[in-house]
C-alpha atoms as a PDB file:
ATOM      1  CA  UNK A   1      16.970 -64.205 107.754  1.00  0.00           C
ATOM      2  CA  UNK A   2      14.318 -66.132 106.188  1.00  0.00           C
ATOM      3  CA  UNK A   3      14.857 -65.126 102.518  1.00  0.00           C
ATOM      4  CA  UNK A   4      17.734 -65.111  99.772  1.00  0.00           C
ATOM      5  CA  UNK A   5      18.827 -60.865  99.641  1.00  0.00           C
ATOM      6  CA  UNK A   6      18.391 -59.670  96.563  1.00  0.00           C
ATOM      7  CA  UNK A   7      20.847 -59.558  94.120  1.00  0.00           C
ATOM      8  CA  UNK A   8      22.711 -62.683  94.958  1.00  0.00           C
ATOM      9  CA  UNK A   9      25.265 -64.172  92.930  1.00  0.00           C
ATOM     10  CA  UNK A  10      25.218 -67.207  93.919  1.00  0.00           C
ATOM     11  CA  UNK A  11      23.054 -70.529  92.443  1.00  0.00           C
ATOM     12  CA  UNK A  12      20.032 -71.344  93.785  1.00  0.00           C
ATOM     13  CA  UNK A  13      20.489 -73.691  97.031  1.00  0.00           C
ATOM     14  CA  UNK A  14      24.388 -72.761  96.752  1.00  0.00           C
ATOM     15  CA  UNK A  15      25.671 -70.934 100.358  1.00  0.00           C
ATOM     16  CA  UNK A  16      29.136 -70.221 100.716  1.00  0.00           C
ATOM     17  CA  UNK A  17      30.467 -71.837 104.801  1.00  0.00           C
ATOM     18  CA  UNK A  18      32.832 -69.776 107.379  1.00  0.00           C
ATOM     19  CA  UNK A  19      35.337 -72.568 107.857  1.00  0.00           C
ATOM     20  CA  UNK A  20      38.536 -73.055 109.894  1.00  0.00           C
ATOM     21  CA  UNK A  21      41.688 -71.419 108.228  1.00  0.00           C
ATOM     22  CA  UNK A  22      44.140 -74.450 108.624  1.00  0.00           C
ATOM     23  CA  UNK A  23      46.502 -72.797 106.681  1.00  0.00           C
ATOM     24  CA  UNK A  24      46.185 -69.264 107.948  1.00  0.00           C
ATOM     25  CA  UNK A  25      48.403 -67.477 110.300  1.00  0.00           C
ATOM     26  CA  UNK A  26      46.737 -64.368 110.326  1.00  0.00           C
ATOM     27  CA  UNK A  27      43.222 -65.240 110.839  1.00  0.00           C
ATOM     28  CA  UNK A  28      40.810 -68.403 112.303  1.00  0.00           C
ATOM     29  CA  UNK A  29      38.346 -68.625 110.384  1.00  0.00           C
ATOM     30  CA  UNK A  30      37.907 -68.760 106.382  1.00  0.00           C
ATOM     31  CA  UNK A  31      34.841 -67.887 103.774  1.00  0.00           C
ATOM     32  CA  UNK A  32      34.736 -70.701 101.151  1.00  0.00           C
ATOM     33  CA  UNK A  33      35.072 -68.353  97.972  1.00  0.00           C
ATOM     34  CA  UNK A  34      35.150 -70.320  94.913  1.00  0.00           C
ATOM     35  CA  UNK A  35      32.162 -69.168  93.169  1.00  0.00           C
ATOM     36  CA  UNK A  36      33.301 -65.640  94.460  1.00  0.00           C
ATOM     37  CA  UNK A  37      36.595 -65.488  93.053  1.00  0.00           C
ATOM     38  CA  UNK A  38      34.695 -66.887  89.316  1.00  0.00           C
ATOM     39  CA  UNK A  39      32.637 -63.986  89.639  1.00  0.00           C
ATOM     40  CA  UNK A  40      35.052 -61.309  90.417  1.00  0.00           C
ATOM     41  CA  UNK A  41      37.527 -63.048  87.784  1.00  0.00           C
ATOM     42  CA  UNK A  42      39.852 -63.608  90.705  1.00  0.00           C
ATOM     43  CA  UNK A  43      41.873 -66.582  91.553  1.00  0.00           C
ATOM     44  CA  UNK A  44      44.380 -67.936  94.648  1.00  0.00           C
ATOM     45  CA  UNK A  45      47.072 -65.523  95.464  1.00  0.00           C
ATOM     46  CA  UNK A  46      45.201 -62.279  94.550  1.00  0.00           C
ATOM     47  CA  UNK A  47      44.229 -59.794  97.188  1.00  0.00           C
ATOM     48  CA  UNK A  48      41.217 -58.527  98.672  1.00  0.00           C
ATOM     49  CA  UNK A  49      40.209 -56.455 101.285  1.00  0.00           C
ATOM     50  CA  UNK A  50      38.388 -57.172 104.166  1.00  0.00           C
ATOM     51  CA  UNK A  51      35.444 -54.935 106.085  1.00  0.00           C
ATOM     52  CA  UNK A  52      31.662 -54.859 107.497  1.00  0.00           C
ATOM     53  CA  UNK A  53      28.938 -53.256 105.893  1.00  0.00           C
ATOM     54  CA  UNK A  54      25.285 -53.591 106.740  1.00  0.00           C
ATOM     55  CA  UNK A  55      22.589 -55.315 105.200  1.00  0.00           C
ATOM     56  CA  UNK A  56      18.745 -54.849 106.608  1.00  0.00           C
ATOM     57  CA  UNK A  57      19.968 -53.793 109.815  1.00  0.00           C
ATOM     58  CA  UNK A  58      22.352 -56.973 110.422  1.00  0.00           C
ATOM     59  CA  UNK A  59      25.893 -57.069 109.620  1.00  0.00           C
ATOM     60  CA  UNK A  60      27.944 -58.379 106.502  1.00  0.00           C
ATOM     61  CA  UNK A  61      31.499 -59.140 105.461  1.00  0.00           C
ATOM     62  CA  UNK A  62      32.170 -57.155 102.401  1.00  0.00           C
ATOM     63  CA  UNK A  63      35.596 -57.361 100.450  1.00  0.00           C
ATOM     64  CA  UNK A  64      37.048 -55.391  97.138  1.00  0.00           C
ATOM     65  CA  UNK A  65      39.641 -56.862  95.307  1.00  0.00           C
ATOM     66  CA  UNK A  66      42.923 -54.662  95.524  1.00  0.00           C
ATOM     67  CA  UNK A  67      46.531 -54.938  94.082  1.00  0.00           C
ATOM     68  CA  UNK A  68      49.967 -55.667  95.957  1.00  0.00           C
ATOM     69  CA  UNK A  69      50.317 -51.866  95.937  1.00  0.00           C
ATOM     70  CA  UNK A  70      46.914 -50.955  97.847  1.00  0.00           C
ATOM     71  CA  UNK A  71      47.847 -53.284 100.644  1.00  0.00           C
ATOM     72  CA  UNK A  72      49.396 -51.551 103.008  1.00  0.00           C
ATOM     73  CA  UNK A  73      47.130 -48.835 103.087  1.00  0.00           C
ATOM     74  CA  UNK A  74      44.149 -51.447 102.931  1.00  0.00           C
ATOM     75  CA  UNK A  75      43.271 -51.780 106.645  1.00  0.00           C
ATOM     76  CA  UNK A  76      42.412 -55.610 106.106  1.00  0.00           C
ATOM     77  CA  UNK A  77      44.114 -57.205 103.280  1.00  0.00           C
ATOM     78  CA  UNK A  78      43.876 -60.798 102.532  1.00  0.00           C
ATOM     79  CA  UNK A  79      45.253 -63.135  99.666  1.00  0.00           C
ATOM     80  CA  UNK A  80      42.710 -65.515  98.383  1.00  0.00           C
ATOM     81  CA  UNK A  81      43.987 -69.401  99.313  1.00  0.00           C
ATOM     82  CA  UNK A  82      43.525 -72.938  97.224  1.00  0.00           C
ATOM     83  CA  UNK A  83      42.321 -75.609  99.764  1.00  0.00           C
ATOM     84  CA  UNK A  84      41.879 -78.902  98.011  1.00  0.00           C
ATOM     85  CA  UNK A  85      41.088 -77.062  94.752  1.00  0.00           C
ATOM     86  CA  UNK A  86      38.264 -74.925  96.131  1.00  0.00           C
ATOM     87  CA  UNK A  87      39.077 -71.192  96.930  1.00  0.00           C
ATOM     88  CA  UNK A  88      38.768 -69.829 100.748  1.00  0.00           C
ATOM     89  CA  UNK A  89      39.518 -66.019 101.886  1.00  0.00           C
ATOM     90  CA  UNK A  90      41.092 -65.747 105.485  1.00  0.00           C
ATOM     91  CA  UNK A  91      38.468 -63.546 107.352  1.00  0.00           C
ATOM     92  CA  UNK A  92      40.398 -61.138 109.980  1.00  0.00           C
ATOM     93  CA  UNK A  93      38.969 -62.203 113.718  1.00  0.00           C
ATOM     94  CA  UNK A  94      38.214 -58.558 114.464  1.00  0.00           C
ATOM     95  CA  UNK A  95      35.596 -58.563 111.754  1.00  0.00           C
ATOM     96  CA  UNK A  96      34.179 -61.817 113.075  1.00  0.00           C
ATOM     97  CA  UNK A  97      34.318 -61.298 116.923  1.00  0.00           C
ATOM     98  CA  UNK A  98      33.625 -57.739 117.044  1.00  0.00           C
ATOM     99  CA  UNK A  99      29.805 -56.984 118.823  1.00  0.00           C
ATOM    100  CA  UNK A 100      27.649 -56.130 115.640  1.00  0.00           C
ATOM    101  CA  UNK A 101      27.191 -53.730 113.872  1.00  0.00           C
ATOM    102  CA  UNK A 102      31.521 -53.772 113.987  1.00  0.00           C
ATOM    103  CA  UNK A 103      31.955 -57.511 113.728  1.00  0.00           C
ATOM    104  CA  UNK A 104      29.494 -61.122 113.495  1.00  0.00           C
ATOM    105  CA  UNK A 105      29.845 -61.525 117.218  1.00  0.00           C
ATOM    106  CA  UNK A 106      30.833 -65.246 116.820  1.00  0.00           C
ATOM    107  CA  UNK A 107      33.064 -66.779 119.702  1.00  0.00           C
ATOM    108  CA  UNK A 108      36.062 -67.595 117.797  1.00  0.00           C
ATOM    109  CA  UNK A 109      37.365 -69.813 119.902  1.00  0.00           C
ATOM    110  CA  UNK A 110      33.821 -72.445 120.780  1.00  0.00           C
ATOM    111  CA  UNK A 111      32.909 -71.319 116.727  1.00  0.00           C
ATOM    112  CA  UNK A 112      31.873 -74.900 115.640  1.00  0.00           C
ATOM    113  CA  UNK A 113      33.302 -75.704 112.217  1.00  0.00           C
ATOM    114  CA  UNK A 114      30.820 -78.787 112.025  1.00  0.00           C
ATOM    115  CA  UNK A 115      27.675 -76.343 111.742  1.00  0.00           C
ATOM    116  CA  UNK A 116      29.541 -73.995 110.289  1.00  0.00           C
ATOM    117  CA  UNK A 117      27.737 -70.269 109.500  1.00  0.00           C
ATOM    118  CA  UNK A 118      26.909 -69.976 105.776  1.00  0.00           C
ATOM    119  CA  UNK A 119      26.520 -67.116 103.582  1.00  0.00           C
ATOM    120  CA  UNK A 120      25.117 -65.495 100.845  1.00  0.00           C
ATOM    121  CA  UNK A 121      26.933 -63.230  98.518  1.00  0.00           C
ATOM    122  CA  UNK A 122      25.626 -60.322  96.690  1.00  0.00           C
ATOM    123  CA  UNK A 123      27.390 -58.110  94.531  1.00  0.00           C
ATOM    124  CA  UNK A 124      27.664 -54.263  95.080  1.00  0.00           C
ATOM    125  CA  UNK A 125      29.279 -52.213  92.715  1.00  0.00           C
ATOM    126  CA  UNK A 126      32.651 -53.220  92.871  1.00  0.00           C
ATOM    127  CA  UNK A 127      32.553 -54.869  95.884  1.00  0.00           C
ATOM    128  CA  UNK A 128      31.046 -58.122  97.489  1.00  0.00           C
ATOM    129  CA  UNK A 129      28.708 -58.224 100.287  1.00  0.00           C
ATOM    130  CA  UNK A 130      28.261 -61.470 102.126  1.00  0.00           C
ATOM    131  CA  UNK A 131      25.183 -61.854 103.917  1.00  0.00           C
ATOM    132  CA  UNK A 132      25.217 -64.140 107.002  1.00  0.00           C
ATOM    133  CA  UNK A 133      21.964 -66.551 106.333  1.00  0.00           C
ATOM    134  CA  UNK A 134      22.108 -69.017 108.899  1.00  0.00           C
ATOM    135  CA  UNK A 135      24.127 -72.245 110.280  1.00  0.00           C
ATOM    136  CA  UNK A 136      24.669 -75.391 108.370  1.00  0.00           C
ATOM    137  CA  UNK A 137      22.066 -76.896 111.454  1.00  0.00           C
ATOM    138  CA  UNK A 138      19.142 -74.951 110.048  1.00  0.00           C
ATOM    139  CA  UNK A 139      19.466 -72.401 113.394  1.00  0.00           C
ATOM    140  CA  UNK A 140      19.293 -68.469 111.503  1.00  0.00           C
ATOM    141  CA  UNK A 141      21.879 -66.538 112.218  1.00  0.00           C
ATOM    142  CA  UNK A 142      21.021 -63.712 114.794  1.00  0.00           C
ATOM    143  CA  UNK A 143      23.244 -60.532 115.101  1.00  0.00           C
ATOM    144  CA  UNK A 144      23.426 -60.325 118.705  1.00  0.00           C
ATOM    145  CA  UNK A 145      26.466 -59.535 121.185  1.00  0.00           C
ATOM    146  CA  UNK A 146      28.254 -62.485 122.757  1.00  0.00           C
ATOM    147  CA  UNK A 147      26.367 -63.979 125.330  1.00  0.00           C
ATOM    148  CA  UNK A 148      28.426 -63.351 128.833  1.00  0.00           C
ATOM    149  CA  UNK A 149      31.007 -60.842 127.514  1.00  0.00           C
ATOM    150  CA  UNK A 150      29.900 -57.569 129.035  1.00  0.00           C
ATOM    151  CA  UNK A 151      31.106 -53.830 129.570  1.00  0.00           C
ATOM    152  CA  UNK A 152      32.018 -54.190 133.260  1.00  0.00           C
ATOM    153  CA  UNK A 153      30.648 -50.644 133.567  1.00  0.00           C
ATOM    154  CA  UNK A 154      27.916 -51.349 131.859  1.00  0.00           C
ATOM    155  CA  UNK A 155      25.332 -52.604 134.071  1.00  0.00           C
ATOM    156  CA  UNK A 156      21.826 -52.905 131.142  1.00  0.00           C
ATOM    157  CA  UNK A 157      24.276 -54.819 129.128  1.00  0.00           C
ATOM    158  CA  UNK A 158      25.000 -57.611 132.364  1.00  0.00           C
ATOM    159  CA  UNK A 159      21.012 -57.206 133.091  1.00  0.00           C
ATOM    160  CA  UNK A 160      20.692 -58.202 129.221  1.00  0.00           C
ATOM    161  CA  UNK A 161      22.709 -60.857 129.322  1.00  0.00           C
ATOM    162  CA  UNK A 162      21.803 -62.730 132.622  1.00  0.00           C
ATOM    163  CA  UNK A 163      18.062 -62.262 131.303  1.00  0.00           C
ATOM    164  CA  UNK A 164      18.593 -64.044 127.964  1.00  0.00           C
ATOM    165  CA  UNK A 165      21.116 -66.379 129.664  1.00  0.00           C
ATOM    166  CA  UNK A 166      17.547 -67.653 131.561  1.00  0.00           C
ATOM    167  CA  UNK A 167      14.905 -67.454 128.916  1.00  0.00           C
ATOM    168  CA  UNK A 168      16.067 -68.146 125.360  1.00  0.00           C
ATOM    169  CA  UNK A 169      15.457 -65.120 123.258  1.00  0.00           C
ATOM    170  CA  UNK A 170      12.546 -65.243 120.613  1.00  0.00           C
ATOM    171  CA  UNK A 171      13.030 -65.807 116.725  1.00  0.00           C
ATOM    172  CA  UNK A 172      12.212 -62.425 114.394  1.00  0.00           C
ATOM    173  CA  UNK A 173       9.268 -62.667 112.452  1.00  0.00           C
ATOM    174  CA  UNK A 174      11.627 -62.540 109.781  1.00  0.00           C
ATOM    175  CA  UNK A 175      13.708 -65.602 110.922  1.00  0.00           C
ATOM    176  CA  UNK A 176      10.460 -68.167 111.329  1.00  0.00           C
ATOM    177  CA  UNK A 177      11.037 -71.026 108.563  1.00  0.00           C
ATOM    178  CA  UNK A 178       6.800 -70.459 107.149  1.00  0.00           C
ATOM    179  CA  UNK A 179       5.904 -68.506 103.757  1.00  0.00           C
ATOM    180  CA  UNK A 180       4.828 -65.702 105.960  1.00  0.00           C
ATOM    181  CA  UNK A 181       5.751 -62.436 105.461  1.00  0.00           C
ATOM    182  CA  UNK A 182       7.432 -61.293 108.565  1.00  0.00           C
ATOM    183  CA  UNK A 183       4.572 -58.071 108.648  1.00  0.00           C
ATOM    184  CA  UNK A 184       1.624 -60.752 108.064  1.00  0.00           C
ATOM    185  CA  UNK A 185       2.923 -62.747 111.293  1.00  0.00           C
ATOM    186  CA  UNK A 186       3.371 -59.395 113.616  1.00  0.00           C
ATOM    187  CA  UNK A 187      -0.281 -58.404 112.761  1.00  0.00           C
ATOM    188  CA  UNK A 188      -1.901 -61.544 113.752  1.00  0.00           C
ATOM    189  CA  UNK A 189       0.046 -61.633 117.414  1.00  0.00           C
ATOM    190  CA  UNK A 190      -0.921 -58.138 117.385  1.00  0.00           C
ATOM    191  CA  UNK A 191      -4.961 -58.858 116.738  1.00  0.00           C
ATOM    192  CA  UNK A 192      -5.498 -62.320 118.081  1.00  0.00           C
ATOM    193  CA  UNK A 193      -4.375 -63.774 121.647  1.00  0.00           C
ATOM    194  CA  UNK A 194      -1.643 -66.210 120.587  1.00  0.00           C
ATOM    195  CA  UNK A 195       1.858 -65.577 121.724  1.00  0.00           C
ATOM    196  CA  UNK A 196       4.681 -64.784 118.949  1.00  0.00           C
ATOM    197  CA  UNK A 197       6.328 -68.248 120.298  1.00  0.00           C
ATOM    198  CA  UNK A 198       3.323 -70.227 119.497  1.00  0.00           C
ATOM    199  CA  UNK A 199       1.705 -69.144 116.953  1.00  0.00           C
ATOM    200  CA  UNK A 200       5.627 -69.279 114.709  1.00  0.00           C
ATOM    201  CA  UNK A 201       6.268 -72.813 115.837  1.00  0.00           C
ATOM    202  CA  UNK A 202       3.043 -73.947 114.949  1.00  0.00           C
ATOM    203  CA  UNK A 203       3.544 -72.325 110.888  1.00  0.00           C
ATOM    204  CA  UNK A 204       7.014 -73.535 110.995  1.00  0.00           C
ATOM    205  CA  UNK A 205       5.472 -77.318 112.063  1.00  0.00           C
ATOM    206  CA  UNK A 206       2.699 -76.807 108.836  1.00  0.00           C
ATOM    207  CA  UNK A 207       5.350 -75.855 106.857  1.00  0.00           C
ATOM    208  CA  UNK A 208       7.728 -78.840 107.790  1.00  0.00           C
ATOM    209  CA  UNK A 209       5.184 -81.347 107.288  1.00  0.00           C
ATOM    210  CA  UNK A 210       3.890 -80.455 104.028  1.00  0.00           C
ATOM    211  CA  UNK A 211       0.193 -81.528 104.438  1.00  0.00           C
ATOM    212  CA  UNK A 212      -1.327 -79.713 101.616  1.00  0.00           C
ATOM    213  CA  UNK A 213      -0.648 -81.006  98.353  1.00  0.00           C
ATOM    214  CA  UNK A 214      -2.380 -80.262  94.739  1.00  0.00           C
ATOM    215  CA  UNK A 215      -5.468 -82.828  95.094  1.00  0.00           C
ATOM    216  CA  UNK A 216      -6.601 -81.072  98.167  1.00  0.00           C
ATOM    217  CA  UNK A 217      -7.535 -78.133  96.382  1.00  0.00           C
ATOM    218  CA  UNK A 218     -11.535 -77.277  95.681  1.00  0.00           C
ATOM    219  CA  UNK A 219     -11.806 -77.973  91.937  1.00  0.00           C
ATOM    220  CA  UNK A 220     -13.506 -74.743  91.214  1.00  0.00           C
ATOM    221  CA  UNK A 221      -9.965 -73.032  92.788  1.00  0.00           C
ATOM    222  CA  UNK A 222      -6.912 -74.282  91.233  1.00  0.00           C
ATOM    223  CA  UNK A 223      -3.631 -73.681  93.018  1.00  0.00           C
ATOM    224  CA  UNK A 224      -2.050 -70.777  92.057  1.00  0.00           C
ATOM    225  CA  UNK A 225       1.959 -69.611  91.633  1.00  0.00           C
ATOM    226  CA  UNK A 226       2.770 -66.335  93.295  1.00  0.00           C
ATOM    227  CA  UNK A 227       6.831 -65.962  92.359  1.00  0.00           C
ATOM    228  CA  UNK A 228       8.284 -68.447  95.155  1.00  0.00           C
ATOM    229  CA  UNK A 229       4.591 -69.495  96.826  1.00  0.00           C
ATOM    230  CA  UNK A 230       1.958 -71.011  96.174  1.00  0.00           C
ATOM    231  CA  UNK A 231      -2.137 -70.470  97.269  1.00  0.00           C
ATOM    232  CA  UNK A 232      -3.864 -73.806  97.471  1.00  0.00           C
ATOM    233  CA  UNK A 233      -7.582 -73.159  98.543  1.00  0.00           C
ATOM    234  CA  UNK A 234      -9.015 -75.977 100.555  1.00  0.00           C
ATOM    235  CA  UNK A 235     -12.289 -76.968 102.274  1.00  0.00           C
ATOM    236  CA  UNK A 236     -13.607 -74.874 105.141  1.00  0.00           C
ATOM    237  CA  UNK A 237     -13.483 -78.188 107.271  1.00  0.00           C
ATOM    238  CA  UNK A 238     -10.236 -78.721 106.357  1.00  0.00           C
ATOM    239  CA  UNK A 239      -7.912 -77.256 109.099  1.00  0.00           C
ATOM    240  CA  UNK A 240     -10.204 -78.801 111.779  1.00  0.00           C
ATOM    241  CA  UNK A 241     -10.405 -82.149 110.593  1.00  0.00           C
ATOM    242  CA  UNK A 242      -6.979 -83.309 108.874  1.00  0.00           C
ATOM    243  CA  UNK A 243      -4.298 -79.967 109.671  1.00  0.00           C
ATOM    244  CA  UNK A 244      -5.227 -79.882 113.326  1.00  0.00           C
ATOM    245  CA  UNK A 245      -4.868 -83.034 114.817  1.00  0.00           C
ATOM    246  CA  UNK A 246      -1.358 -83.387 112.985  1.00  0.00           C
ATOM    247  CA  UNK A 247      -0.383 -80.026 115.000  1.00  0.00           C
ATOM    248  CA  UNK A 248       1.560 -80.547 118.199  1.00  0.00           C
ATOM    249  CA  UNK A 249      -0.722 -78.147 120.160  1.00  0.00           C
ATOM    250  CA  UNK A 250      -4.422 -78.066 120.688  1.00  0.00           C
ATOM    251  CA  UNK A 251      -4.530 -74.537 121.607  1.00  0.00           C
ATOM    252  CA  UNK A 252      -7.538 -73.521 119.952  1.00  0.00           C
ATOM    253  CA  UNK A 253      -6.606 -69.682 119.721  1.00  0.00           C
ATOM    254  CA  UNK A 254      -3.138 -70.306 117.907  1.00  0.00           C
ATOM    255  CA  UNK A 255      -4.637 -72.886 115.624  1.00  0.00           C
ATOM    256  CA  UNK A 256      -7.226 -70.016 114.819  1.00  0.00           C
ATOM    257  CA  UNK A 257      -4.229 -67.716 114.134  1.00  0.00           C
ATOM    258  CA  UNK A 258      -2.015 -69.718 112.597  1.00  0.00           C
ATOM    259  CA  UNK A 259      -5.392 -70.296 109.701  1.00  0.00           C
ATOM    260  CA  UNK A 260      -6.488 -66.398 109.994  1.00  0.00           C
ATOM    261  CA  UNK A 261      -2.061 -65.745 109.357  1.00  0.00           C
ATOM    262  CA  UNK A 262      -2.270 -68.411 106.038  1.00  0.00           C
ATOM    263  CA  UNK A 263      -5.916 -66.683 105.091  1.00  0.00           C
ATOM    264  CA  UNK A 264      -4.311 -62.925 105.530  1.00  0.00           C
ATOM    265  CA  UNK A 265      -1.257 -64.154 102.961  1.00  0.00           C
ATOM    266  CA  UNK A 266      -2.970 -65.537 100.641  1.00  0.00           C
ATOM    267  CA  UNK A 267      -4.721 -62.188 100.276  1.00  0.00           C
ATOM    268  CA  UNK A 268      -2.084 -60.270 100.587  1.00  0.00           C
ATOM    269  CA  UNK A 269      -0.437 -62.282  97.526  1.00  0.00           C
ATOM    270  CA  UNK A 270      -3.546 -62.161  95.504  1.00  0.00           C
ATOM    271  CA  UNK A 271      -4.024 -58.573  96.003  1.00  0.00           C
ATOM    272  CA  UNK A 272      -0.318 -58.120  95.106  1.00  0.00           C
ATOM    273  CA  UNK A 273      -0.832 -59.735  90.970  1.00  0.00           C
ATOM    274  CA  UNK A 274      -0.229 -57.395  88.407  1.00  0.00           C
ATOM    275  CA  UNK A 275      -3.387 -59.308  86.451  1.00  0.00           C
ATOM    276  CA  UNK A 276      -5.565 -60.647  89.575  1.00  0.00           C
ATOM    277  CA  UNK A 277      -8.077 -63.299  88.955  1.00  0.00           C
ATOM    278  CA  UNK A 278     -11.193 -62.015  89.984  1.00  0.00           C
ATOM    279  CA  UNK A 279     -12.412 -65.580  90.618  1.00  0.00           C
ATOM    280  CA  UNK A 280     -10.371 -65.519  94.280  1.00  0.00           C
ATOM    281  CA  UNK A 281     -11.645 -62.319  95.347  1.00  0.00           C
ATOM    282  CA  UNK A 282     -14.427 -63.822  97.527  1.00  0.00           C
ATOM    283  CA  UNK A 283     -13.018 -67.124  98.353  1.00  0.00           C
ATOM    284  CA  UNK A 284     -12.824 -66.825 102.117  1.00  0.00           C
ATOM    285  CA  UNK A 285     -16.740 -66.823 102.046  1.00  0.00           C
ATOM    286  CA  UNK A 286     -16.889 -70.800 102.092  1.00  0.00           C
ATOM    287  CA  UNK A 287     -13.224 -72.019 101.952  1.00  0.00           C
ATOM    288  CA  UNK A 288      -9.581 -71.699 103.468  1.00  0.00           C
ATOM    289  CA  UNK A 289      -6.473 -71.277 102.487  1.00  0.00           C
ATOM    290  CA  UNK A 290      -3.184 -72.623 102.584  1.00  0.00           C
ATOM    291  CA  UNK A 291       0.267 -70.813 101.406  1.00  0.00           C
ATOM    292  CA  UNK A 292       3.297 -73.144 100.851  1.00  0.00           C
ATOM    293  CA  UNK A 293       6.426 -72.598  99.590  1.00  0.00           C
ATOM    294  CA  UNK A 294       8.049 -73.299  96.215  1.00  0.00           C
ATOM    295  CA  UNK A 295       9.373 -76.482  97.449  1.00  0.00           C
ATOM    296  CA  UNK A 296       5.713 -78.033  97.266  1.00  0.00           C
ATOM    297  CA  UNK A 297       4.333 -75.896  94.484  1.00  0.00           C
ATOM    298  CA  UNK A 298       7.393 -77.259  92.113  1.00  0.00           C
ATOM    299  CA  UNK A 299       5.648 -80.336  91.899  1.00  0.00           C
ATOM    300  CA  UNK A 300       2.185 -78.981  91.420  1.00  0.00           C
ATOM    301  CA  UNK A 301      -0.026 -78.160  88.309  1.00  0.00           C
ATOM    302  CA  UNK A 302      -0.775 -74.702  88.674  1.00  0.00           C
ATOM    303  CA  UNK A 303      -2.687 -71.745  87.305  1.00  0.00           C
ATOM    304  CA  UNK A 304       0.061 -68.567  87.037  1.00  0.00           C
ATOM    305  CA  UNK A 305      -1.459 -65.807  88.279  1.00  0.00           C
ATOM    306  CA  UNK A 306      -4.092 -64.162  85.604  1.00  0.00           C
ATOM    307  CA  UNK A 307      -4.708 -67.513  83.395  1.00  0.00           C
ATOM    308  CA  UNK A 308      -8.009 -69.447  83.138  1.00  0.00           C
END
């Protein structure tokens, strides 16, 4: 996933890691729960119970708190633990090793607690759903079976796996680390002839390097904040003679596509104000744009969307 779900309880920047359960008989792995537990008014010793829910078509933990008496009809009840003053929940391995949609698919036994998988938690009713986000390494977090564990009378699933064991399987649109929306990015590969592969590594690689900055924008054009992003409109001349040559490729038709994506969001943004500024309606006619993130744009002066 590329982007916080909605409703999360959790402060900004704040992700919650699947650790080992060093003082857990009953499962391997642990969700650090401290901010949790504060939320649900819980504390060490209570109980919860444990199951998977969906969120978007990918998996989640969810848990409900629950009293001694519900336990033994819960089918995975856990007591919250204190480790070194924080608060952890013993996750049952089923529920982590299980294929998706029953389980995370993580190898519980390689599962590496120095990168390990961190979560977001949203709250659902009564009970918590805890979104798998990505690993502590920056690498998203992909529901996929286990690679090499197959049906033995399953013969796609082997096929499957000995295919992806040879070519690495591609990111989701939704997955690439740009200020892209995932259906921006899909209609681009669809209209232009740059590869998925490309054409998302070279946004991510813009994005990384944070080229465009506040004095780059055309006076007449000041930046402007759209919720987390930001538009900066910049000289037509500007991807070809300063973004470019900073690029790693020099493949002319994804460096068309990756401007003609940032052009198409910054549109697409625009369009989307509740009190547009007419002034960008025509910009494309003689400049570019560029769409960053909030972590540039917190540092910028900008025009919110309607102002003068």
């Amino acid at each position: 996933m590329s982007t916080r779900p909605t409703g999360t309880i959790l402060d900004d920047d704040r992700l919650l890691e699947l650790r080992r359960a060093e003082e857990s008989t009953d499962s391997t792995l642990a969700l650090e729960m401290t901010p949790v537990a504060e939320h649900m008014g819980a504390s060490s010793g209570d109980r919860i119970d444990w199951d998977v829910d969906e969120y978007e078509d990918e998996p989640m933990l969810v848990c409900t708190a629950i009293v001694d008496a519900q336990a033994d009809d819960a089918p995975y009840p856990r007591r919250l633990r204190d480790r070194d003053g924080d608060v952890s929940a013993p996750v049952p391995d089923p529920l982590v090793g299980a294929d998706p949609p029953e389980g995370l698919g993580l190898d519980l036994e390689s599962y590496d607690a120095d990168r390990p998988l961190l979560f977001d938690a949203i709250s659902i009713a009564e009970t918590i759903g805890f979104v798998p986000f990505r690993f502590d390494d920056g690498e998203p977090y992909r529901a996929e079976p286990l690679q090499g564990v197959a049906d033995e009378s399953d013969p796609v699933a082997e096929e499957t796996i000995a295919n992806e064991r040879d070519d690495d399987p591609s990111p989701r649109p939704e997955t690439v680390d740009a200020p892209i929306d995932a259906e921006v990015l899909e209609a681009v590969v669809d209209e232009t002839n740059a590869t998925f592969d490309a054409l998302s590594s070279v946004l991510e690689e813009l994005s990384r390097q944070r080229l465009v900055g506040e004095a780059d924008a055309v006076g007449e054009y000041p930046p402007v904040a759209v919720d987390d992003r930001g538009i900066c409109i910049v000289p037509d001349d500007e991807w070809a003679a300063r973004l470019e040559p900073q690029l790693s490729t020099d493949d002319a038709s994804v460096l068309e596509a990756a401007r003609l994506t940032h052009n198409r969001q910054a549109k697409r943004l625009l369009a989307a104000l509740e009190d547009p500024d007419t002034r960008y309606d025509e910009y494309d006619r003689t400049y570019d744009a560029i769409v960053t993130d909030e972590r540039e744009t917190a540092e910028w002066e900008v025009s919110e969307a309607g102002s003068t």
